[in-house]
PDB file of N, CA and C in Angstrom:
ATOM      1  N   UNK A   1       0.858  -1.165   0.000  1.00  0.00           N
ATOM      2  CA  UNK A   1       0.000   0.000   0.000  1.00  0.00           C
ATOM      3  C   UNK A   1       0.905   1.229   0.000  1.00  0.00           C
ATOM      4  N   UNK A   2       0.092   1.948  -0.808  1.00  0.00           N
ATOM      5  CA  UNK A   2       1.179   3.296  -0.884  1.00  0.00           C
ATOM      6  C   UNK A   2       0.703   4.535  -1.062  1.00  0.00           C
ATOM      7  N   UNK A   3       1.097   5.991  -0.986  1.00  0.00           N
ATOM      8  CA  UNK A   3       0.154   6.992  -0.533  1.00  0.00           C
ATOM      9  C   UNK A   3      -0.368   7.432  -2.091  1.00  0.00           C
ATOM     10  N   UNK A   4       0.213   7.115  -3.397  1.00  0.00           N
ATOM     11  CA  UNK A   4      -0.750   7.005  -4.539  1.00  0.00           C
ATOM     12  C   UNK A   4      -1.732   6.298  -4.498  1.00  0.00           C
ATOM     13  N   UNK A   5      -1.349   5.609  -3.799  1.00  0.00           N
ATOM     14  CA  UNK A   5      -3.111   4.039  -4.340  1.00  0.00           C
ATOM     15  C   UNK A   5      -4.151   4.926  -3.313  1.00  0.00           C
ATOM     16  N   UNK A   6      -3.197   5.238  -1.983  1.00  0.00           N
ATOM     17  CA  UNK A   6      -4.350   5.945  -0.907  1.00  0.00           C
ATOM     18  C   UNK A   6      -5.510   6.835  -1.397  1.00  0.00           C
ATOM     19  N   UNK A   7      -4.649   7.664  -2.424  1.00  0.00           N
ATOM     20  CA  UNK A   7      -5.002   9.508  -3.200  1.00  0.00           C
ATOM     21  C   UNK A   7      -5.851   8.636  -4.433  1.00  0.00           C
ATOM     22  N   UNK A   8      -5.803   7.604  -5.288  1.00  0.00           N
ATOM     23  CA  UNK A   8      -6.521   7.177  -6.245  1.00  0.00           C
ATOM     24  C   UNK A   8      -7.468   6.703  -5.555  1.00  0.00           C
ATOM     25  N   UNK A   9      -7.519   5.837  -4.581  1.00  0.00           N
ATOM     26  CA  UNK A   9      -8.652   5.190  -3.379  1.00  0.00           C
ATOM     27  C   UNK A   9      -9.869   6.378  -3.309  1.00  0.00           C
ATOM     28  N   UNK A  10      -9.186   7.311  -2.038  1.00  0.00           N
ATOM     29  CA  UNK A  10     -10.240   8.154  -2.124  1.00  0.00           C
ATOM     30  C   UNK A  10     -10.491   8.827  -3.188  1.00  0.00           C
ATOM     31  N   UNK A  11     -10.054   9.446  -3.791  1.00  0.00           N
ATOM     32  CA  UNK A  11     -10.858  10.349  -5.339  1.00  0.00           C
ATOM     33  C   UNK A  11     -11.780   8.881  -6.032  1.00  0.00           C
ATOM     34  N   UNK A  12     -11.566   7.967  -6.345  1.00  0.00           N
ATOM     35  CA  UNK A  12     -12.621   6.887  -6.907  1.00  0.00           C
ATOM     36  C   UNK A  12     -13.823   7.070  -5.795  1.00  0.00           C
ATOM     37  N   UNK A  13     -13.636   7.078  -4.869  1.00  0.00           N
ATOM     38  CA  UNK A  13     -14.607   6.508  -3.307  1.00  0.00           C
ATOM     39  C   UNK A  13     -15.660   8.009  -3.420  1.00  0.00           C
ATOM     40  N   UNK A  14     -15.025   8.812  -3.667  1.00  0.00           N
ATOM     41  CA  UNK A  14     -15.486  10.656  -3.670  1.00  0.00           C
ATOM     42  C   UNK A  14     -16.573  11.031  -4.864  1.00  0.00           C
ATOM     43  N   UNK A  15     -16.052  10.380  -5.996  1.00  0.00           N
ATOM     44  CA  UNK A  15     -16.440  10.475  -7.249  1.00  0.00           C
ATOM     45  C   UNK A  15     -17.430   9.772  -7.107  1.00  0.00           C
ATOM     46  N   UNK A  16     -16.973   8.450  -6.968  1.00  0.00           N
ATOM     47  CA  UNK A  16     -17.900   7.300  -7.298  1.00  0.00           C
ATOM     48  C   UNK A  16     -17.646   6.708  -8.799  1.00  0.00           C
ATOM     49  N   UNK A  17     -17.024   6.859  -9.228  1.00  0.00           N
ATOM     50  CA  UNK A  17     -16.393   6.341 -10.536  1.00  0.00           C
ATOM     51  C   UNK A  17     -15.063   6.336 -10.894  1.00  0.00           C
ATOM     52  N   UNK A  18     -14.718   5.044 -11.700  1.00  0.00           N
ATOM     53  CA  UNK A  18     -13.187   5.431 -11.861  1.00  0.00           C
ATOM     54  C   UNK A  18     -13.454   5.994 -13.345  1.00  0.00           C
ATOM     55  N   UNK A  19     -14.044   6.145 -14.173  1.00  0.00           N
ATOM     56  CA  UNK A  19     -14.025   7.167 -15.153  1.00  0.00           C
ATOM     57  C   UNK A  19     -13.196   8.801 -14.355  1.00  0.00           C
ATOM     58  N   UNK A  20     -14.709   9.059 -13.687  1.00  0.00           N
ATOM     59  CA  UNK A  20     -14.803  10.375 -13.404  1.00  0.00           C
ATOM     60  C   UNK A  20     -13.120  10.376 -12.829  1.00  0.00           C
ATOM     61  N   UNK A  21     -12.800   9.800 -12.192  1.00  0.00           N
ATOM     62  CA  UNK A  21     -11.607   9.836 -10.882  1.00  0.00           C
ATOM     63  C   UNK A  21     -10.742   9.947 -11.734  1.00  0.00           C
ATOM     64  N   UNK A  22     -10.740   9.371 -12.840  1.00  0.00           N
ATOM     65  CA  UNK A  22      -9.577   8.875 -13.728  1.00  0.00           C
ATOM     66  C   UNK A  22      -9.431  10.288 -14.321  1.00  0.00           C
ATOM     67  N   UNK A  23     -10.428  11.601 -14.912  1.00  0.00           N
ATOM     68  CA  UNK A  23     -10.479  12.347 -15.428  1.00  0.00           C
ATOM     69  C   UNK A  23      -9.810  13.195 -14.611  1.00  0.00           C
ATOM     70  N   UNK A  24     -10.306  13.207 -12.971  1.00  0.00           N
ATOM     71  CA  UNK A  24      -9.603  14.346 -12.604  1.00  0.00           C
ATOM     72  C   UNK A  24      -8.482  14.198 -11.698  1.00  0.00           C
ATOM     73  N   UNK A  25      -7.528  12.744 -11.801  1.00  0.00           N
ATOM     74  CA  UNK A  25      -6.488  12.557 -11.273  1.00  0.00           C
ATOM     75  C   UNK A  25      -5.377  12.998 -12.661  1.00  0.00           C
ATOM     76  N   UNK A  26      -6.267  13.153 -13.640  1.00  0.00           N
ATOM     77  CA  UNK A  26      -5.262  12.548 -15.326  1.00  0.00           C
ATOM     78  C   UNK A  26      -4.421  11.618 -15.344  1.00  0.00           C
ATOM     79  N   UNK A  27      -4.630  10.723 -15.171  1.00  0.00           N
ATOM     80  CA  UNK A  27      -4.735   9.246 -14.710  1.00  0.00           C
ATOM     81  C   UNK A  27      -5.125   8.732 -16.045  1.00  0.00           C
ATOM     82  N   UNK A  28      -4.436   7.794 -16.914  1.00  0.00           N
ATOM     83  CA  UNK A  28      -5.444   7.098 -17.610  1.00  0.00           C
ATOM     84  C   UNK A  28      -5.945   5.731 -16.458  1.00  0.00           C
ATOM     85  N   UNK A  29      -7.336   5.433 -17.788  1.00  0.00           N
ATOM     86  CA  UNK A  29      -8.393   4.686 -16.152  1.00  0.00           C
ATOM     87  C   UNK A  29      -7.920   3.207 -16.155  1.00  0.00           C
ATOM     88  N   UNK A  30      -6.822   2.826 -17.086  1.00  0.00           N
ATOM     89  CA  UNK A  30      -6.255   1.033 -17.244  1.00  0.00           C
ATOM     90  C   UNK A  30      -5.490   1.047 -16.310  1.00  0.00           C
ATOM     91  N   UNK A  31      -4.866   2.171 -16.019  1.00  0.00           N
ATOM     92  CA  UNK A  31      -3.563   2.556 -14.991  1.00  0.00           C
ATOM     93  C   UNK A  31      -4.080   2.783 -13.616  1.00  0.00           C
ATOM     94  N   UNK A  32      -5.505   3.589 -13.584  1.00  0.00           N
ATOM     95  CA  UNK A  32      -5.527   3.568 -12.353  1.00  0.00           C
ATOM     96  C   UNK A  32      -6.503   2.688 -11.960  1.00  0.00           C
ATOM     97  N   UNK A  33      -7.381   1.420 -12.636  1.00  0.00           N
ATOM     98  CA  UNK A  33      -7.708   0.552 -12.297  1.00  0.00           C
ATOM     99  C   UNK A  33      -7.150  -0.871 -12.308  1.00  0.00           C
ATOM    100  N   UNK A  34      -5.688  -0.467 -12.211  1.00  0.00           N
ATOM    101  CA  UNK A  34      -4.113  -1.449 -12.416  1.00  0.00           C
ATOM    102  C   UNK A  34      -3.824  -0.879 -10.994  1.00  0.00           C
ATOM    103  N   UNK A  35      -3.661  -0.205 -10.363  1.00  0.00           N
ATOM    104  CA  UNK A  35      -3.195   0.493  -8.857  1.00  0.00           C
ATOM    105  C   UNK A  35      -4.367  -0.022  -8.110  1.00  0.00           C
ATOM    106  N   UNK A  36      -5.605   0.087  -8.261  1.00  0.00           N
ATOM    107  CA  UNK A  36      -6.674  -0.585  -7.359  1.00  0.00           C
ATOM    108  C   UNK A  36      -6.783  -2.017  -7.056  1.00  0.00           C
ATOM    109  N   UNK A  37      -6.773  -2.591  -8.532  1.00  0.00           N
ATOM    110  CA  UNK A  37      -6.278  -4.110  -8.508  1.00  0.00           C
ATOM    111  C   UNK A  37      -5.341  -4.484  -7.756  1.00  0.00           C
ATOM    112  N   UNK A  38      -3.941  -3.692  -7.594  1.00  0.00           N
ATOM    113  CA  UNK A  38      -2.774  -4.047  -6.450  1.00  0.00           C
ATOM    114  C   UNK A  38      -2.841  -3.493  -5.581  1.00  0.00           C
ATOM    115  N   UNK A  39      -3.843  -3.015  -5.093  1.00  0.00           N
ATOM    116  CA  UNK A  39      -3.879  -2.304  -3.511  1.00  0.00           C
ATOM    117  C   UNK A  39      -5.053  -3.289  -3.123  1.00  0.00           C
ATOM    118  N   UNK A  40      -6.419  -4.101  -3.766  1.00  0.00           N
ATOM    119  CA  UNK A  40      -6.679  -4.727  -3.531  1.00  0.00           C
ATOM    120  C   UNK A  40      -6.019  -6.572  -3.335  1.00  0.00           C
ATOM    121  N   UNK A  41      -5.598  -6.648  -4.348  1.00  0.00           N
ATOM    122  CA  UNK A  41      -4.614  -8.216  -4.180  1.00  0.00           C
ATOM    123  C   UNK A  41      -3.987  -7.646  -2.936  1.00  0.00           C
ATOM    124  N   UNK A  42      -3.033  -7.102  -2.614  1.00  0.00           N
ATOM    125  CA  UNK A  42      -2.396  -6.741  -1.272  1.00  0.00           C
ATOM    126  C   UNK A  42      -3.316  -6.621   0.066  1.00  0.00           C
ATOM    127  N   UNK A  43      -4.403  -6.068   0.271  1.00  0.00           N
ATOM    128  CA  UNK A  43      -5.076  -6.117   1.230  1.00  0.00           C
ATOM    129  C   UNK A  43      -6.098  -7.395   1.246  1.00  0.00           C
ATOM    130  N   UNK A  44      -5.894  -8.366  -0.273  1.00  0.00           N
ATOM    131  CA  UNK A  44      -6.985  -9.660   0.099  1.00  0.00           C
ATOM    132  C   UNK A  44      -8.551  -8.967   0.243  1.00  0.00           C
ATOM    133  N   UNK A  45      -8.696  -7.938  -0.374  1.00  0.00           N
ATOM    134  CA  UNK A  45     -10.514  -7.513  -0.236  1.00  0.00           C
ATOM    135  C   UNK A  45     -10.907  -6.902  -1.614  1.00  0.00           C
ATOM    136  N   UNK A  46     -11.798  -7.114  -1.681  1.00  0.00           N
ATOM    137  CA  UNK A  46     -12.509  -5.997  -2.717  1.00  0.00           C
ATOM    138  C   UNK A  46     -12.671  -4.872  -1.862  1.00  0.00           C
ATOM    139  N   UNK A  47     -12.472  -3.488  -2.592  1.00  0.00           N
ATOM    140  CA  UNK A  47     -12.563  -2.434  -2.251  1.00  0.00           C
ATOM    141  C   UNK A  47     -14.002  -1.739  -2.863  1.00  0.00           C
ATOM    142  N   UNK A  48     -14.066  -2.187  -3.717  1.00  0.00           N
ATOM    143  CA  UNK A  48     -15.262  -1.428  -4.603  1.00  0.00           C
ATOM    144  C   UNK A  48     -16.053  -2.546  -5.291  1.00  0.00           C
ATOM    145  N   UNK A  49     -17.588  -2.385  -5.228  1.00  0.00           N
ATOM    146  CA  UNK A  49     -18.411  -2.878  -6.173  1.00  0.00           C
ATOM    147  C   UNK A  49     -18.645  -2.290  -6.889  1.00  0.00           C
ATOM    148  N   UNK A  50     -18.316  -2.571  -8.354  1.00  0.00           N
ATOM    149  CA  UNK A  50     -17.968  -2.204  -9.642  1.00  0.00           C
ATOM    150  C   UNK A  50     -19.401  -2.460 -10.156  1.00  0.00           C
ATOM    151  N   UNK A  51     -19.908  -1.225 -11.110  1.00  0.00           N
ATOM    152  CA  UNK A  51     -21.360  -1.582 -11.757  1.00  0.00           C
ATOM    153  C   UNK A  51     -21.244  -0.913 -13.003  1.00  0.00           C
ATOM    154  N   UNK A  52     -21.936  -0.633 -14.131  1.00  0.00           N
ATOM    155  CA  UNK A  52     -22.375   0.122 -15.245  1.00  0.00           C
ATOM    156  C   UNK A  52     -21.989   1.823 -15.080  1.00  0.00           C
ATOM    157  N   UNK A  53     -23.208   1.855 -13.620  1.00  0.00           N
ATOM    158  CA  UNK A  53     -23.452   2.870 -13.270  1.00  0.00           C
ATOM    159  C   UNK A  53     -22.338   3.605 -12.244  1.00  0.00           C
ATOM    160  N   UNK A  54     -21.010   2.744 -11.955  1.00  0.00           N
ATOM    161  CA  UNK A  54     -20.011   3.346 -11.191  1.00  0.00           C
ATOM    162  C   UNK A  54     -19.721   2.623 -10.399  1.00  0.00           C
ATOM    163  N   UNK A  55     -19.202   3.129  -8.752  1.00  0.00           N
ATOM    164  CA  UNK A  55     -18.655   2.020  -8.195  1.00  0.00           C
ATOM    165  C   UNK A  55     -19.486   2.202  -6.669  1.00  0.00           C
ATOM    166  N   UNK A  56     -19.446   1.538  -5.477  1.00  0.00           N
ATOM    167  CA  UNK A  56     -19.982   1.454  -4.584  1.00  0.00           C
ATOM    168  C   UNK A  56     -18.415   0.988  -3.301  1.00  0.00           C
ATOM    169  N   UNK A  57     -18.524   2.018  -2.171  1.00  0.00           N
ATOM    170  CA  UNK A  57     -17.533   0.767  -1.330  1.00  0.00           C
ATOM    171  C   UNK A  57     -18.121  -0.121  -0.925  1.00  0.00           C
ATOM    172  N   UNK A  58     -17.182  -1.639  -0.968  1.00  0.00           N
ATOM    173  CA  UNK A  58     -17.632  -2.609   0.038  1.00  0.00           C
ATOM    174  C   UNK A  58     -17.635  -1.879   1.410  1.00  0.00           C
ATOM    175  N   UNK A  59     -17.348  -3.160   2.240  1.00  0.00           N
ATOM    176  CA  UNK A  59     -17.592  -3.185   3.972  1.00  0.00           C
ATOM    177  C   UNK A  59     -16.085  -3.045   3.992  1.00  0.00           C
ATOM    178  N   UNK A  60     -15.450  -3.654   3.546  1.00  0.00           N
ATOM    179  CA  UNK A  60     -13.623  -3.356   3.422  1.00  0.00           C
ATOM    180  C   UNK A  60     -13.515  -1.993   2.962  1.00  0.00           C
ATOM    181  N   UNK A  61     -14.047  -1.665   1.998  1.00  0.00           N
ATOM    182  CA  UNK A  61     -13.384  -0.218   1.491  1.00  0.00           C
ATOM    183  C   UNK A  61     -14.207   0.789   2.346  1.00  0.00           C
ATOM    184  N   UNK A  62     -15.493   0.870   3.077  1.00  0.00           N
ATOM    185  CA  UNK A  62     -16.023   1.760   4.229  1.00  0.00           C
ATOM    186  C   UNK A  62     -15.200   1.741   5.050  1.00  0.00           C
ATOM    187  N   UNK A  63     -14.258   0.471   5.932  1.00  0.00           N
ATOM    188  CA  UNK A  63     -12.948   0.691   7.256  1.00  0.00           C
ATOM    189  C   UNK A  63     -12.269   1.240   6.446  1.00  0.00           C
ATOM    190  N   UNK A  64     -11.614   0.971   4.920  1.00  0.00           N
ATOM    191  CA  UNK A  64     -10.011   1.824   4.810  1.00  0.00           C
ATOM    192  C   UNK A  64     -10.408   3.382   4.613  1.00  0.00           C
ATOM    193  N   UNK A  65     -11.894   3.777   4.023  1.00  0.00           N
ATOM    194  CA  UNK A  65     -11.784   4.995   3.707  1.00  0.00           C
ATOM    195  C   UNK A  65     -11.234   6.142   4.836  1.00  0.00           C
ATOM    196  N   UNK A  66     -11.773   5.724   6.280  1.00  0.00           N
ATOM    197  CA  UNK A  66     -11.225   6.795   7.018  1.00  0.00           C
ATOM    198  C   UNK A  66     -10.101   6.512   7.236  1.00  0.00           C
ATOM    199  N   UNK A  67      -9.310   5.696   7.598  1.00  0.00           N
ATOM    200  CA  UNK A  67      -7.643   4.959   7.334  1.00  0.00           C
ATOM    201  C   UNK A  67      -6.958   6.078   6.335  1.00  0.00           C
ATOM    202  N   UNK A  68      -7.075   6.063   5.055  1.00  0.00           N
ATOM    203  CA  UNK A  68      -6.997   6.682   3.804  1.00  0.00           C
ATOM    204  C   UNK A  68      -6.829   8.595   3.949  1.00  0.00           C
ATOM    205  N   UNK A  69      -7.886   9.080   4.797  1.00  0.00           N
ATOM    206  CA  UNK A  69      -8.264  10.321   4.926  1.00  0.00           C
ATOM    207  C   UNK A  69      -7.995  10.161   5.581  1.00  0.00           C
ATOM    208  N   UNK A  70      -7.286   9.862   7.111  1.00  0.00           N
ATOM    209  CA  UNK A  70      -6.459  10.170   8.353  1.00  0.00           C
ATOM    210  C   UNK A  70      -4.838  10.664   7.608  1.00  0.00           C
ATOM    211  N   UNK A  71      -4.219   8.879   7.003  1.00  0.00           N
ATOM    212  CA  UNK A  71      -3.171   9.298   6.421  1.00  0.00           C
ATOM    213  C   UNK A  71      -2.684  10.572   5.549  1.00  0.00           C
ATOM    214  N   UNK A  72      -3.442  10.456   4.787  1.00  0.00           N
ATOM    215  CA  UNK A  72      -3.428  11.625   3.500  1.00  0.00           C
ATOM    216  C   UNK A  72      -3.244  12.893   4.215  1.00  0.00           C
ATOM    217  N   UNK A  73      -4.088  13.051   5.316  1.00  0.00           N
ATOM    218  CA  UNK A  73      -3.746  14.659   6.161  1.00  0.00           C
ATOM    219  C   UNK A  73      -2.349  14.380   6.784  1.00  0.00           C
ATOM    220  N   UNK A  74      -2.493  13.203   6.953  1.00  0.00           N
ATOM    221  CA  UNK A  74      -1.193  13.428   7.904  1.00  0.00           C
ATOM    222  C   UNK A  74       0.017  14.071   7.392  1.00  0.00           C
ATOM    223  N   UNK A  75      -0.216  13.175   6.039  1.00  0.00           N
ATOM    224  CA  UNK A  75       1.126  13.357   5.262  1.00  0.00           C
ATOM    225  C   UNK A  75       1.012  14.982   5.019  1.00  0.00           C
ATOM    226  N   UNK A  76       0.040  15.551   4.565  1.00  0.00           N
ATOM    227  CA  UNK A  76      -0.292  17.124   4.175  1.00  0.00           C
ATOM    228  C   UNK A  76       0.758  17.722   5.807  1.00  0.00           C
ATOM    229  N   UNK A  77       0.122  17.541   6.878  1.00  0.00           N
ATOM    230  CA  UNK A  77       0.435  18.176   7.815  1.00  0.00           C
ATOM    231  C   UNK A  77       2.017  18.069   8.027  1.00  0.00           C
ATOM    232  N   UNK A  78       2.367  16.978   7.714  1.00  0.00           N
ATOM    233  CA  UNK A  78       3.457  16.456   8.225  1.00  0.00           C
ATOM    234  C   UNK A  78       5.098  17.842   7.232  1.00  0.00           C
ATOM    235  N   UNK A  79       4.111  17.822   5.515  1.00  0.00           N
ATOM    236  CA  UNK A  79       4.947  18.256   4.646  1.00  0.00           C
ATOM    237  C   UNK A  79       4.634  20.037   5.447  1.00  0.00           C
ATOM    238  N   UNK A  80       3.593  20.798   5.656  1.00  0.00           N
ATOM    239  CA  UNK A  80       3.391  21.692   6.182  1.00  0.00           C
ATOM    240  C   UNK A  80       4.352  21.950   7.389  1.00  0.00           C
ATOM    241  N   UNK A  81       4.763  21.330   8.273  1.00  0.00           N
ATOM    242  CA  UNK A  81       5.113  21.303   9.484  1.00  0.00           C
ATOM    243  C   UNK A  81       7.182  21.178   9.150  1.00  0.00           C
ATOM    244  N   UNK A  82       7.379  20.381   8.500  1.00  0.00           N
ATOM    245  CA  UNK A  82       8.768  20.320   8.178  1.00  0.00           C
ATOM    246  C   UNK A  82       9.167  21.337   7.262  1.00  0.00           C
ATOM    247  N   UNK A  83       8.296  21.872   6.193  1.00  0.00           N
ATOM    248  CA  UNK A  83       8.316  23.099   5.083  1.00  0.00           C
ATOM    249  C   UNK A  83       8.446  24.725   6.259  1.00  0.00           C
ATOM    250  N   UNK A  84       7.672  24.321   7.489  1.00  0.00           N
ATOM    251  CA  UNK A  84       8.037  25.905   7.667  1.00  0.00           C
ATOM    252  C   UNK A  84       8.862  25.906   8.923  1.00  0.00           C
ATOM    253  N   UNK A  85       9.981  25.195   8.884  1.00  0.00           N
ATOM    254  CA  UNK A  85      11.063  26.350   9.087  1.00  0.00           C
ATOM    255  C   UNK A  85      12.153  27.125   7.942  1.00  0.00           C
ATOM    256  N   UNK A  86      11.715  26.529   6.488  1.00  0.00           N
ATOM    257  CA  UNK A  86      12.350  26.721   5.406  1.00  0.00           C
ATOM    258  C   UNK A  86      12.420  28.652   5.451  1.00  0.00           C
TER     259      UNK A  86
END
């Protein structure tokens, strides 16, 4: 797991589509439904129920989403916090 798959995770989860997600990561969507595929094989879950109409989280991808959005600030805060004594 890694803090790209985290940032593609939530924007799919936000959107609700990996079209849409794919559009506004500029991401093509083979690539970033190639990063979901290995963040799922690695965690052993489906993350998303995949439909026509877009995607849905499982019960696995409802626990990682706040996991996901804890990290992601962290890292924000973390780059904020070491950037200002620059």
């Amino acid at each position: 797991m890694n803090l790209k798959q985290l940032r593609y995770f939530l924007t799919i989860a936000e959107m609700g589509s990996m079209s849409a997600a794919s559009r506004a990561l500029y991401v093509a969507q083979p690539a970033l439904s190639l990063q979901m595929a290995n963040l799922e094989e690695e965690l052993s879950v489906a993350l998303f129920t995949r439909s026509v109409k877009g995607v849905q989280l499982t019960s696995a991808g409802e626990k990682l989403i706040d996991h996901a959005r804890i990290i992601t600030r962290q890292v924000e805060v973390a780059k904020d916090h070491v950037g200002s004594d620059a």
